[in-house]
Protein backbone atom coordinates (compact mmCIF):
# COMPACT_ATOMS: atom_id res chain seq x y z
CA UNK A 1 90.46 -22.19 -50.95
CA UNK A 2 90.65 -18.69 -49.25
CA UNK A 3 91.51 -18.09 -46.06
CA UNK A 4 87.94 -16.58 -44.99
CA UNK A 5 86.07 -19.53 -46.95
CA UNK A 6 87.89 -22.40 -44.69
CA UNK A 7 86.98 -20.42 -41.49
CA UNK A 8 83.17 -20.44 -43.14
CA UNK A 9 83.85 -23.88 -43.03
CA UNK A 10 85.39 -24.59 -40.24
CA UNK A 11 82.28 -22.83 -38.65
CA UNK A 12 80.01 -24.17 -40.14
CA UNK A 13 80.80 -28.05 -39.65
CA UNK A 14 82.29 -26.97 -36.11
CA UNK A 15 78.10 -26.21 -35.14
CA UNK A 16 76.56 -29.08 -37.46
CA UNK A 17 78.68 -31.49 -34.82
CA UNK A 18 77.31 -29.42 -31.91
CA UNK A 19 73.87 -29.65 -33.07
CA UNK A 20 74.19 -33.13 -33.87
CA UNK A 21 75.42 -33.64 -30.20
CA UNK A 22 71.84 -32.14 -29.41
CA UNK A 23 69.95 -36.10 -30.57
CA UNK A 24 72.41 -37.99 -28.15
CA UNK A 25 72.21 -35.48 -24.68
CA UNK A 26 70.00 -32.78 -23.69
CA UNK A 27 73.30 -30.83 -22.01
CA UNK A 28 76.20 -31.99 -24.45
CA UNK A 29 75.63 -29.19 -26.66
CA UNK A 30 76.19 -27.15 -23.91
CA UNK A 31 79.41 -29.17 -23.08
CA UNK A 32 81.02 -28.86 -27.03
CA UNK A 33 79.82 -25.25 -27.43
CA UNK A 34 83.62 -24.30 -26.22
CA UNK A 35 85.30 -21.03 -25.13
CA UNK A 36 88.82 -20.49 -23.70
CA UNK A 37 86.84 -19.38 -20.39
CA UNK A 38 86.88 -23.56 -20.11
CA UNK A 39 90.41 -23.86 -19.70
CA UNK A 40 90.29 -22.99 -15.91
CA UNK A 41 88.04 -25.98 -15.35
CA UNK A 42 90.87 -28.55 -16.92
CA UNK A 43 91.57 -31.42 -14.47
CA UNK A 44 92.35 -35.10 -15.66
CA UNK A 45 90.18 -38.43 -13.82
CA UNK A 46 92.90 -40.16 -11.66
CA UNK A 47 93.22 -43.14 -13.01
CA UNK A 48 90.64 -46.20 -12.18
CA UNK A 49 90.68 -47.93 -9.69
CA UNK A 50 89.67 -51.12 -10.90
CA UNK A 51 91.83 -53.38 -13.42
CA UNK A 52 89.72 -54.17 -16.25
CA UNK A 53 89.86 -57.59 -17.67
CA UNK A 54 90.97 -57.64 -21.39
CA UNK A 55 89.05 -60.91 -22.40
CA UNK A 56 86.02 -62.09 -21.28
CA UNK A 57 83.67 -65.40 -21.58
CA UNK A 58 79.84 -63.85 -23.19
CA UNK A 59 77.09 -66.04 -24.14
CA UNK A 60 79.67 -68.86 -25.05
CA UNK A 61 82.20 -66.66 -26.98
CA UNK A 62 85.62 -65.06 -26.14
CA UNK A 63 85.71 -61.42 -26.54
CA UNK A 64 88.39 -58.79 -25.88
CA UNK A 65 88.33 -54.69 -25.03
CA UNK A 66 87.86 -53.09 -28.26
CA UNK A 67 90.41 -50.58 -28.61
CA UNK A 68 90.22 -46.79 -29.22
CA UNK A 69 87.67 -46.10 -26.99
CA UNK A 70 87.07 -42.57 -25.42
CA UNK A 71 84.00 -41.82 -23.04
CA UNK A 72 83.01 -39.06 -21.63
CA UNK A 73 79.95 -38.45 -18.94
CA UNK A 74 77.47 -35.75 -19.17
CA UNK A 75 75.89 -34.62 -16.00
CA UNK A 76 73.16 -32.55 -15.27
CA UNK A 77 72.84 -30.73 -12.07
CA UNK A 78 69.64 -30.53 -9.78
CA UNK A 79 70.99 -26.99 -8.28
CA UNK A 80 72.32 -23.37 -9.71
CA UNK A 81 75.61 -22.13 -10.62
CA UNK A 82 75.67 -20.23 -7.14
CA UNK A 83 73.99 -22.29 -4.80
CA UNK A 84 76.04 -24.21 -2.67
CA UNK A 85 79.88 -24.10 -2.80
CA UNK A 86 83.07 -25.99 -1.64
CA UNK A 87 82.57 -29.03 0.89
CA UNK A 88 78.43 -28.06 1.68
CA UNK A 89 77.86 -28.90 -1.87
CA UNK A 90 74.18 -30.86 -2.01
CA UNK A 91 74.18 -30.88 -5.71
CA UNK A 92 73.08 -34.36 -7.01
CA UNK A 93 73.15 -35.57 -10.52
CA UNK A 94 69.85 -35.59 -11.76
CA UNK A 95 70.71 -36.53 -15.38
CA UNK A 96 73.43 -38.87 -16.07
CA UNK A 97 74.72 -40.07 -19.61
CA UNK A 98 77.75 -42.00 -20.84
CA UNK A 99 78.74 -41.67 -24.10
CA UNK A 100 81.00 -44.18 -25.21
CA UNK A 101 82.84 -43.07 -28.39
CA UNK A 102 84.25 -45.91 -30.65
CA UNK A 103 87.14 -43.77 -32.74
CA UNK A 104 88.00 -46.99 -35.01
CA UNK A 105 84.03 -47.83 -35.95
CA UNK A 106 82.84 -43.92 -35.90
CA UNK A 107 80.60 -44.39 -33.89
CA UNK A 108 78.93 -42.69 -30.48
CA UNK A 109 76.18 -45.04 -28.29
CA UNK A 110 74.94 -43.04 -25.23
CA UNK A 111 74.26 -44.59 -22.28
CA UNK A 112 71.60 -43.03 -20.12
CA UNK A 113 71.41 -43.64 -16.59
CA UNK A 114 69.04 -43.71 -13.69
CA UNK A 115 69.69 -41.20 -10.96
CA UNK A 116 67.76 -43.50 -8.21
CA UNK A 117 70.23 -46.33 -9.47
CA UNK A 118 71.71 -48.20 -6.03
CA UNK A 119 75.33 -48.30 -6.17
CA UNK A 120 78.56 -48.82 -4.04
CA UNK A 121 80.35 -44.92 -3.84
CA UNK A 122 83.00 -43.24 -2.24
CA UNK A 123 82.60 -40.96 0.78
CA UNK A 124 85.04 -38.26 0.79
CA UNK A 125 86.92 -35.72 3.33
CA UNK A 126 86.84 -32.24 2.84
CA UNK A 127 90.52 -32.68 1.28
CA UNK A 128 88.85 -34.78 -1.27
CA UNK A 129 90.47 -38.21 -0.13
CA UNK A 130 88.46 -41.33 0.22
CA UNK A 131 87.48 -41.76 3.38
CA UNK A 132 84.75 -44.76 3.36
CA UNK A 133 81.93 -46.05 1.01
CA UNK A 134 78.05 -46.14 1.02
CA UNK A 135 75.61 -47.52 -1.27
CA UNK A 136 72.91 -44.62 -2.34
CA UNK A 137 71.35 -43.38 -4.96
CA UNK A 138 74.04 -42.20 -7.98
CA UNK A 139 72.98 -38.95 -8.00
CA UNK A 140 74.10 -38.69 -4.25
CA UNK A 141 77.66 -39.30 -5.62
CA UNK A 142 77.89 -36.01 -6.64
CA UNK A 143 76.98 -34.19 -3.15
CA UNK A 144 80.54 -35.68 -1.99
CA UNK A 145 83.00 -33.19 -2.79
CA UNK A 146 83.43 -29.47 -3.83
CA UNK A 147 80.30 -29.57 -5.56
CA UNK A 148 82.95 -29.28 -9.02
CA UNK A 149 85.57 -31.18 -10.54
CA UNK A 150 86.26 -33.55 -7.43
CA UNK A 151 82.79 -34.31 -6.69
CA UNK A 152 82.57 -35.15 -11.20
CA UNK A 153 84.50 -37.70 -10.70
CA UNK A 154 83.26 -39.07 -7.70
CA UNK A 155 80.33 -39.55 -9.79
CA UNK A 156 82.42 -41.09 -12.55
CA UNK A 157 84.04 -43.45 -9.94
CA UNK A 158 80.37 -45.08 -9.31
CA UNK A 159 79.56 -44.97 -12.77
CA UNK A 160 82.25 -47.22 -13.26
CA UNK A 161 81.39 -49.59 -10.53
CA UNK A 162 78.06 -49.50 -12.05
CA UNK A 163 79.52 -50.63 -15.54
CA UNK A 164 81.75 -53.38 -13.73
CA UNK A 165 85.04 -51.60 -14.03
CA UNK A 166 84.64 -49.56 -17.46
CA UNK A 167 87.12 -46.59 -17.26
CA UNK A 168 85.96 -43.20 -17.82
CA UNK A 169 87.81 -41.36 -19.53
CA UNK A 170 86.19 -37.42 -19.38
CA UNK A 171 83.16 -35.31 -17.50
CA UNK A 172 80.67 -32.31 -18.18
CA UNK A 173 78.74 -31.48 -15.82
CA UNK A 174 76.23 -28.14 -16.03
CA UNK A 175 73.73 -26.56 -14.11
CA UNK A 176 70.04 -26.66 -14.05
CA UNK A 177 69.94 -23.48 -15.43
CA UNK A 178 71.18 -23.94 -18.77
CA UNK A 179 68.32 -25.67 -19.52
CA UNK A 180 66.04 -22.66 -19.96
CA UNK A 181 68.86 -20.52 -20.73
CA UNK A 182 69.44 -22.88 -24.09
CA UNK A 183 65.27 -23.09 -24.60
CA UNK A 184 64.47 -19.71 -25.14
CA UNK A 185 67.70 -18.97 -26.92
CA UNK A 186 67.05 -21.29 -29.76
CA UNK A 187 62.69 -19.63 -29.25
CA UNK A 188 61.56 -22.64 -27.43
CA UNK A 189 60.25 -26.25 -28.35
CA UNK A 190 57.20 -27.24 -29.39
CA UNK A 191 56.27 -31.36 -28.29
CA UNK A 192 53.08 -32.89 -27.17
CA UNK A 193 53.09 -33.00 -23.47
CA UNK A 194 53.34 -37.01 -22.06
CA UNK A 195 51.96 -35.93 -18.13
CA UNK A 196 49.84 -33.44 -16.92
CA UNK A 197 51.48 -31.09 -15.32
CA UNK A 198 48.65 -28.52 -14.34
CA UNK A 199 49.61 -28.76 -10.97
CA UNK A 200 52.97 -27.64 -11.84
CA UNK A 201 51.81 -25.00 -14.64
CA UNK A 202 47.89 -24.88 -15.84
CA UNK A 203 48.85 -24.39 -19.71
CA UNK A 204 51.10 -27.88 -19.51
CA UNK A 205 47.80 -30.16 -20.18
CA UNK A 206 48.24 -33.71 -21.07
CA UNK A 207 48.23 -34.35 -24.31
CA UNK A 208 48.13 -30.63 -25.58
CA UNK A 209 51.22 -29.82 -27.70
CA UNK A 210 52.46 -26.62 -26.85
CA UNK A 211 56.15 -24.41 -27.42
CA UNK A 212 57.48 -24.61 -23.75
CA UNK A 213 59.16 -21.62 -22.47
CA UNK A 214 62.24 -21.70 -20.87
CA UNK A 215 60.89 -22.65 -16.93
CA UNK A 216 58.55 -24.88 -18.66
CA UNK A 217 61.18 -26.99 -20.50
CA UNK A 218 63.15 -27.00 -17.26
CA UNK A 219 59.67 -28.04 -15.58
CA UNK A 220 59.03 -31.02 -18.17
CA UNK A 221 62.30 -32.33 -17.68
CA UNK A 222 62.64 -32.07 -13.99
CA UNK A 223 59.36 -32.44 -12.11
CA UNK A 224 58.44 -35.80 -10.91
CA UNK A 225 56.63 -34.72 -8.05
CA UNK A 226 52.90 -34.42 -7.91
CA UNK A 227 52.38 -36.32 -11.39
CA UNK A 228 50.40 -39.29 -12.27
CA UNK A 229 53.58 -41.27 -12.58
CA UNK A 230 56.27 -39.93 -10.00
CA UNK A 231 58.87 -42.44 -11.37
CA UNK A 232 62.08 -41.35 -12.65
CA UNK A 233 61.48 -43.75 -15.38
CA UNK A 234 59.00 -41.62 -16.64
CA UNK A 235 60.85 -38.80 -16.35
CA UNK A 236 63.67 -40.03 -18.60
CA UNK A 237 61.22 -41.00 -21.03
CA UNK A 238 60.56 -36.98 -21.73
CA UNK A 239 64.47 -36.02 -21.19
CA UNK A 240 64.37 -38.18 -24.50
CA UNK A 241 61.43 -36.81 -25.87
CA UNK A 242 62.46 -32.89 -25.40
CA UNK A 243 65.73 -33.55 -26.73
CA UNK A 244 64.53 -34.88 -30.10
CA UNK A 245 62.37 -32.01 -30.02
CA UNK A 246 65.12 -29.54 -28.98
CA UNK A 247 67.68 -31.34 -32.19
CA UNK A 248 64.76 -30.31 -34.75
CA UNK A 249 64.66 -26.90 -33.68
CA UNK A 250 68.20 -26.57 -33.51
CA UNK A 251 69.11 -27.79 -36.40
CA UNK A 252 66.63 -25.81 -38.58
CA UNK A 253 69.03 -22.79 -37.20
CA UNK A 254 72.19 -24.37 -37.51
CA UNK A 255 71.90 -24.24 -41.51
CA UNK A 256 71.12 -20.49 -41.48
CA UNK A 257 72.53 -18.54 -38.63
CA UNK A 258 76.45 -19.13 -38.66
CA UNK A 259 77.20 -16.92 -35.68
CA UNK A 260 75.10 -19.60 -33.93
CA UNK A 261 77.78 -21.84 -32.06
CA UNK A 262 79.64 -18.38 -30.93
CA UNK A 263 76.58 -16.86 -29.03
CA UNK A 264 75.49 -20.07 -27.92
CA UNK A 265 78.89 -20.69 -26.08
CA UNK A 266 78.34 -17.30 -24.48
CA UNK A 267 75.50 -18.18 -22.87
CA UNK A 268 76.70 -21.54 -21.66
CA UNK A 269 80.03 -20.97 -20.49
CA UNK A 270 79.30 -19.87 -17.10
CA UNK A 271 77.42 -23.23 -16.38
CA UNK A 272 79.87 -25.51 -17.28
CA UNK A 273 82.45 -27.72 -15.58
CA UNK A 274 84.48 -29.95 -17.56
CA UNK A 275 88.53 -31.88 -17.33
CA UNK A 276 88.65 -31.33 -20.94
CA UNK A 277 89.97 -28.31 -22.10
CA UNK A 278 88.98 -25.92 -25.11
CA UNK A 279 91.61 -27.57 -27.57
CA UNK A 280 90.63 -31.37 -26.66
CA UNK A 281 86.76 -30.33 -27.02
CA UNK A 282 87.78 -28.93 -30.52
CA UNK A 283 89.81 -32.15 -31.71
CA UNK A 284 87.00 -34.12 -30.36
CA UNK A 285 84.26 -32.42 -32.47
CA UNK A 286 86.14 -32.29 -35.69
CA UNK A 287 86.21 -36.21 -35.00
CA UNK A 288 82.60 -36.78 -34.93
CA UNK A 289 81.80 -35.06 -37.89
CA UNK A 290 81.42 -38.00 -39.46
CA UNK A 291 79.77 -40.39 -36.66
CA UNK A 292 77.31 -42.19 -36.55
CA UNK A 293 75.02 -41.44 -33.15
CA UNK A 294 73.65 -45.35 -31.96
CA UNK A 295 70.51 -45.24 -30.06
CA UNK A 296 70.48 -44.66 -26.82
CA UNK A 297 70.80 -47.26 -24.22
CA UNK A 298 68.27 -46.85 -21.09
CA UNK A 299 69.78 -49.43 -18.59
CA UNK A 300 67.35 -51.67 -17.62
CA UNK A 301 65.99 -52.44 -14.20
CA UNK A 302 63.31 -52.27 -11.19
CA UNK A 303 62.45 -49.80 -9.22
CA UNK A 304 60.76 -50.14 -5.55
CA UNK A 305 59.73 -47.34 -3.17
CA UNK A 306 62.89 -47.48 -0.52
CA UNK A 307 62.47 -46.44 3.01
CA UNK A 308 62.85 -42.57 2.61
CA UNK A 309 63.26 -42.36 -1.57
CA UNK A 310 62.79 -44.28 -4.79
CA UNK A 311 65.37 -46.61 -5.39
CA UNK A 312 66.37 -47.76 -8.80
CA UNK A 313 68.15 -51.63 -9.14
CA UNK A 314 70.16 -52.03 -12.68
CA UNK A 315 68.91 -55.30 -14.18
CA UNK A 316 72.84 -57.35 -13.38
CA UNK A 317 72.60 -59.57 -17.15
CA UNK A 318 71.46 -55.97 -19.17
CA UNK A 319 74.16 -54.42 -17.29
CA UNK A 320 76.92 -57.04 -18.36
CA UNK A 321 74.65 -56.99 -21.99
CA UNK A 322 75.67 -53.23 -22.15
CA UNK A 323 78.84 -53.43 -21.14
CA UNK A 324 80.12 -56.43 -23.42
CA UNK A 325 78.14 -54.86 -26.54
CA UNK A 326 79.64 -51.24 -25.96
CA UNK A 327 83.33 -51.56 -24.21
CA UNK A 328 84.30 -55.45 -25.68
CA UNK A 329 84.51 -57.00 -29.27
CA UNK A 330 84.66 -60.45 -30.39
CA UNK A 331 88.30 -61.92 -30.59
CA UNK A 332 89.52 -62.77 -33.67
């Protein structure tokens, strides 16, 4: 094979995996569309805290920690690339997914998480160190920190005390922006609207299916606020809607516009913070070529109306559930 057909290739399976990405995350495209620019973001977790337990006692039956594991949290940021910087960071994580990679099986299950989740986190000095604990909302976790790679995996660290312990092994994180940066460069998506949202925008009517514009897709993933059903429940239900809405569109470009993946990390690479570098992003995606993408997993729970904010409380046996079914296997 010539030289110029294997980089056709390598192009063109290099976006089918980014597109691909597109069904498990509304921002992980963003996060494997790669460019060297990443490499100044590169910083590795410190390792957990916590020592995980290797065998466990489920339901009756011994299981162990399946091995070849690699996860890596997506975040998605409520603020802008350039609002808010080092230790007056107030960015929280509005959108929060886990996806747990299983190298030996080839497969990827994403885990999508509550923001209003309650959970144990650490409160941190302007030097970064630990400094006390609180339990808030998840997405708080995030406003500890320099609003970048420190206060990523702050949010990782209560992520894993969510998951009882489960290491973490990488972090994206992007800005709200990229949302209708990445709409109107694929032309928009076209879905049937869940809410109504004419107090937000008159043309978003319930029920009406429409192509949303860029501020409208950020809109319909975002708002809460003013609707029918304020819940962030809800709310997650359309993150999951748009983004099968936002594959189909994707795709149906992937197949004919190979320069795709290049102009596409262009416009993403400002809004990006990551600890994995250009290189490990690559490997990774030449991995999942042949994955299979698991449902995703919307942790289970209640939510009540707190004293100043909604508060979300994971359901403790679908917690365990998820855990056991994603991180453990059943010993031989």
């Amino acid at each position: 094979m010539s030289i110029q057909k294997n980089k056709k290739k390598t192009r063109a399976t290099t976006l089918r995996i980014a597109i691909a990405a597109l069904a498990a995350v509304l921002l992980f495209t963003s996060a494997f569309l790669f460019i060297k620019n990443w490499e100044k973001d590169y910083g590795r977790f410190e390792e957990s805290v916590k020592e995980l337990d290797s065998d466990l006692i489920y339901n009756e039956k011994e299981y162990e920690l399946r091995g070849n594991l690699e996860s890596i949290l997506v975040l998605g940021l409520d603020k802008f690339t350039n609002e808010d910087s080092g230790y007056n960071n107030d960015k929280q994580a509005d959108f929060l997914m886990l996806l747990v990679i299983d190298h030996s099986a080839g497969v990827c299950t994403p885990i999508h998480i509550n923001r209003d989740s309650m959970v144990n986190m650490d409160i941190l000095g302007v030097a970064g160190e630990k400094i006390g604990t609180v339990k808030k909302q998840i997405a708080l976790s995030h406003t500890y920190g320099n609003g970048r790679e420190v206060s990523c995996r702050n949010v990782a660290n209560a992520v894993e005390g969510l998951l009882l312990g489960m290491e973490i092994d990488h972090y994206v994180s992007v800005t709200m922006e990229a949302v209708p940066v990445f709409n109107d460069f694929i032309g928009g998506v076209t879905l049937e609207i869940l809410d109504d949202f004419t107090s937000v925008d008159k043309s978003m009517v319930k029920g009406e299916k429409i192509k949303l514009s860029g501020e409208q897709a950020l809109k319909y993933v975002r708002s809460r606020q003013g609707l029918d059903d304020p819940t962030n429940d809800s709310r997650m239900y359309r993150q999951r809607q748009y983004l099968k809405a936002l594959y189909e569109k994707a795709y149906k470009l992937a197949d004919t516009d190979e320069g795709f993946i290049q102009r596409a990390a262009l416009k993403m690479a400002d809004y990006i913070v990551s600890d994995c570098s250009a290189n490990k992003l690559e490997s990774l995606l030449e991995k999942l070529t042949s994955y299979e993408l698991a449902e995703i997993i919307n942790i289970q729970g209640e939510t009540v109306e707190g004293e100043e904010f909604m508060e979300f409380y994971p359901d403790e046996d679908f917690v365990e559930k998820t855990v056991v079914e994603c991180f453990y296997k059943v010993k031989n």
